[in-house]
N, C-alpha and C. Protein backbone atom coordinates (compact mmCIF):
# COMPACT_ATOMS: atom_id res chain seq x y z
N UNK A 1 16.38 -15.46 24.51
CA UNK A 1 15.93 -14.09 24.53
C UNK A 1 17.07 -13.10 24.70
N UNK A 2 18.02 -13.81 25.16
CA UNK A 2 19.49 -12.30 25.09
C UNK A 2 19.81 -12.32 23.98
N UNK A 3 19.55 -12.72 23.15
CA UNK A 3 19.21 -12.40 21.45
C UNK A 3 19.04 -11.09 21.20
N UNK A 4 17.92 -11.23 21.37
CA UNK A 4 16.78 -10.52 20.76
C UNK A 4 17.41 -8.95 21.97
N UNK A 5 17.54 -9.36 23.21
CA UNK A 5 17.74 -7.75 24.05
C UNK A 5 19.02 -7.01 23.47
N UNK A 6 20.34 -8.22 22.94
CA UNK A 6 21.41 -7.79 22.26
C UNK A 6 20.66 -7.10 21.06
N UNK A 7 20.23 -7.46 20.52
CA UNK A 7 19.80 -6.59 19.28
C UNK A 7 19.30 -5.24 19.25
N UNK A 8 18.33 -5.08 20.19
CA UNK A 8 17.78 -3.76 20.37
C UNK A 8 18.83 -3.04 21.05
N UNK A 9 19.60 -3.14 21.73
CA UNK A 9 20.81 -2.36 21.86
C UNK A 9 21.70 -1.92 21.00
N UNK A 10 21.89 -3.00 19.93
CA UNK A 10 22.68 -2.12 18.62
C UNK A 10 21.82 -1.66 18.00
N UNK A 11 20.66 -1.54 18.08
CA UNK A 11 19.85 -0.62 17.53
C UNK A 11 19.25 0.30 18.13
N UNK A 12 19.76 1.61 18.44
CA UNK A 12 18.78 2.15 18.97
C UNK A 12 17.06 2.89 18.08
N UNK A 13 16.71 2.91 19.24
CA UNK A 13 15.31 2.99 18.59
C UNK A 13 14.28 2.24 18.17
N UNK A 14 14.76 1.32 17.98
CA UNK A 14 13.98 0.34 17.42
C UNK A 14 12.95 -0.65 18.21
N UNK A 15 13.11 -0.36 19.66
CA UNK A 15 11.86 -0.49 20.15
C UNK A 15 10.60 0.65 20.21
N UNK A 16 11.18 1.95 20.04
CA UNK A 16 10.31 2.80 20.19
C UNK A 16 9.38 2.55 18.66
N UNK A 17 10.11 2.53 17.81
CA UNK A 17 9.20 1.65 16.44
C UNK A 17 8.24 1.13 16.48
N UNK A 18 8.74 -0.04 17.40
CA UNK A 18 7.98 -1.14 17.51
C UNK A 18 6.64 -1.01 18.49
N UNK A 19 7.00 -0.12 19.19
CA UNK A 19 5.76 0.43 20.57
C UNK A 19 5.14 1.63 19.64
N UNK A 20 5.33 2.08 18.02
CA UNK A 20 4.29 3.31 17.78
C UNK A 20 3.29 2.25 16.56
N UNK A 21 3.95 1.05 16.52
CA UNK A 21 3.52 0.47 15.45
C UNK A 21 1.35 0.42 15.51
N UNK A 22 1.36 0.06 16.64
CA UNK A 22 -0.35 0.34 16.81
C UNK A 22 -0.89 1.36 16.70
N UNK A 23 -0.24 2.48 17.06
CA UNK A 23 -0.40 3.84 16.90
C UNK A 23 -0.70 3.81 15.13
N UNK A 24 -0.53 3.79 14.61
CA UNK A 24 -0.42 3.67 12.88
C UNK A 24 -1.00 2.99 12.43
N UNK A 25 -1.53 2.16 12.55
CA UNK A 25 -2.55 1.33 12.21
C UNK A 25 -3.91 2.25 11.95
N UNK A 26 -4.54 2.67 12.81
CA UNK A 26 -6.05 3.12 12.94
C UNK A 26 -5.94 4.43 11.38
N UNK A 27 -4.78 5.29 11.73
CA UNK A 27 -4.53 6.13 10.37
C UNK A 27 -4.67 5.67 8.98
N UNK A 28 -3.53 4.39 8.94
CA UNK A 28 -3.60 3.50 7.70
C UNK A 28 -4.95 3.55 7.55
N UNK A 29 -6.09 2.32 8.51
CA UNK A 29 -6.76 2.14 7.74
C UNK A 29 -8.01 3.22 7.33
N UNK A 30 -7.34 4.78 7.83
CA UNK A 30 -8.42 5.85 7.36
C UNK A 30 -7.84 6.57 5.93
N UNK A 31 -6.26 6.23 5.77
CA UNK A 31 -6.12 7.03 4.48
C UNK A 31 -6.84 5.50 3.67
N UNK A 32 -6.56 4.79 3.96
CA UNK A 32 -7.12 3.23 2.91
C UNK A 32 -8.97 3.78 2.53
N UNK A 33 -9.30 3.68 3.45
CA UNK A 33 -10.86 4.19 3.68
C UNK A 33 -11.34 5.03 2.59
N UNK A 34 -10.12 6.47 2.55
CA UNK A 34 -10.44 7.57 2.07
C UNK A 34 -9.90 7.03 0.60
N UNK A 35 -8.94 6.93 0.21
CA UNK A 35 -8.75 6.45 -1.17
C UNK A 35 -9.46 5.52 -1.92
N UNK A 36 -10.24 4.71 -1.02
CA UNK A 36 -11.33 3.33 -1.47
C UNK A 36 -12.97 4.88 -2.11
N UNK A 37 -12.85 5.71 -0.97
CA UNK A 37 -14.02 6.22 -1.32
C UNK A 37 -13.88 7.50 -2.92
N UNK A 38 -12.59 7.64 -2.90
CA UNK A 38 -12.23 8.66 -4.00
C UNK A 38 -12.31 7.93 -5.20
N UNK A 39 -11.59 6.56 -5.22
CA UNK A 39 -11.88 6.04 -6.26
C UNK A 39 -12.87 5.47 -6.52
N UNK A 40 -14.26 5.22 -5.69
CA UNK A 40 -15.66 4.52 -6.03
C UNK A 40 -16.03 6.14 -6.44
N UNK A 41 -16.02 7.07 -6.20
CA UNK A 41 -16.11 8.21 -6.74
C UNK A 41 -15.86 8.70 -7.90
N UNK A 42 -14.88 8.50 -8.62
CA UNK A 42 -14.44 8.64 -10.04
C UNK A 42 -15.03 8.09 -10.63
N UNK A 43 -14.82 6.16 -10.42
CA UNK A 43 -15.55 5.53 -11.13
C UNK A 43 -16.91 5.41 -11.65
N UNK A 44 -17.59 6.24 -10.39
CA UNK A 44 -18.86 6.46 -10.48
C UNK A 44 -19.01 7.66 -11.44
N UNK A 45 -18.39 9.02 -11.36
CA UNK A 45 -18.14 10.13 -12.05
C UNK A 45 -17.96 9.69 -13.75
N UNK A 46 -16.69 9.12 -13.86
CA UNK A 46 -16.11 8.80 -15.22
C UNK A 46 -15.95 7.42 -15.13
N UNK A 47 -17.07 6.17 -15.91
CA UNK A 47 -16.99 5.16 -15.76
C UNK A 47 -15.96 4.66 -17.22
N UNK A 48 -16.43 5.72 -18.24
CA UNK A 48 -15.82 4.98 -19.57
C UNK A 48 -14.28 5.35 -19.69
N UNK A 49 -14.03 6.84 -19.22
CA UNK A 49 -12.66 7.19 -18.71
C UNK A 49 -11.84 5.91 -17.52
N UNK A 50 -12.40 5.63 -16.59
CA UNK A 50 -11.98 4.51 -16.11
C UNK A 50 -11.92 3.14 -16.83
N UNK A 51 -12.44 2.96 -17.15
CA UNK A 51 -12.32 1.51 -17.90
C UNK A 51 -11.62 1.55 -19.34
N UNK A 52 -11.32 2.82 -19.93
CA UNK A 52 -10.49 3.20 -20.97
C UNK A 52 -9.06 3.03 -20.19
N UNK A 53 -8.85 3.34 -19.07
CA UNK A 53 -7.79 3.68 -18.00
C UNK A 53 -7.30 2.23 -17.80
N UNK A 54 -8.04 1.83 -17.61
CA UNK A 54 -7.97 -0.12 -16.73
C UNK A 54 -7.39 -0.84 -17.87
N UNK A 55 -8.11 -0.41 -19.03
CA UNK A 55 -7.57 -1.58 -19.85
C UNK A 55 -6.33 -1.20 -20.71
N UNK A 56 -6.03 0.20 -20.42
CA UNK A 56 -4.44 0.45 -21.25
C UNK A 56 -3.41 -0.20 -20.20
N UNK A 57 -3.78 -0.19 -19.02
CA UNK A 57 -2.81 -0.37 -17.67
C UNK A 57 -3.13 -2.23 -18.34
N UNK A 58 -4.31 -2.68 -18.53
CA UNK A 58 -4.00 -4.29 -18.35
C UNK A 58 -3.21 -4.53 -19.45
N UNK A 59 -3.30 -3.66 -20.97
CA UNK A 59 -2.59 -3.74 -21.92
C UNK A 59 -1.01 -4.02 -22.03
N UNK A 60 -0.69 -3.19 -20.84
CA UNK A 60 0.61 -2.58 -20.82
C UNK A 60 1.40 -3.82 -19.95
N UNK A 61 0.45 -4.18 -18.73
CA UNK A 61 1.01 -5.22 -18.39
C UNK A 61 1.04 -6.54 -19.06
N UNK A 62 -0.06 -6.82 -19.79
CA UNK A 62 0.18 -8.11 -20.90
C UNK A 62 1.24 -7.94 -21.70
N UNK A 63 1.59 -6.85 -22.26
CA UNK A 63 2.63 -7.07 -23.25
C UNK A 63 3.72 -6.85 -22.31
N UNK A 64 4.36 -6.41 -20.97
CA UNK A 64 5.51 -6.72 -20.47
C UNK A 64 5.80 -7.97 -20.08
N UNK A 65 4.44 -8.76 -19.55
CA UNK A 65 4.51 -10.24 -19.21
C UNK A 65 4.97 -10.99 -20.19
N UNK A 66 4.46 -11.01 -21.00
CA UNK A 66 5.07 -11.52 -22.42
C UNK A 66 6.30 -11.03 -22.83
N UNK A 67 6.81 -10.16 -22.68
CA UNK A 67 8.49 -9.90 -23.13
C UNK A 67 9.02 -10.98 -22.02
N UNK A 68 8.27 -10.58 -20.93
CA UNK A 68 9.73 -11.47 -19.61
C UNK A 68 9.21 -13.06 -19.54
N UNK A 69 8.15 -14.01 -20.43
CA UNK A 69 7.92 -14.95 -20.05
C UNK A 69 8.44 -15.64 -21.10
């Protein structure tokens, strides 16, 4: 463990990081929340615009997979 106490000494700060890390959590999972509900929202709004959307994006990734495979 004098590892680990050496370390946080050349670093400062980096426990205070580590002590806000729970703090941040509960936020995350409310912007996650809110973006889950914006996009069941659209989709619901513009289903054929979305799925016109989905499949140029799957397009785009099939043909890069295929250049790099």
């Amino acid at each position: 463990m004098v590892v680990n106490d050496a370390m946080n000494e050349q670093e400062p700060g980096r426990g205070e990081r580590q002590a806000s890390v729970p703090a941040v959590v509960p936020r995350v999972f409310s912007e996650v929340r809110r973006a889950d509900e914006r996009l069941v929202s659209l989709v619901q709004e513009r289903p054929v615009a979305t799925l016109c959307a989905v499949a140029a994006v799957g397009y785009l990734i099939g043909r890069v997979a295929t250049r790099l495979g």
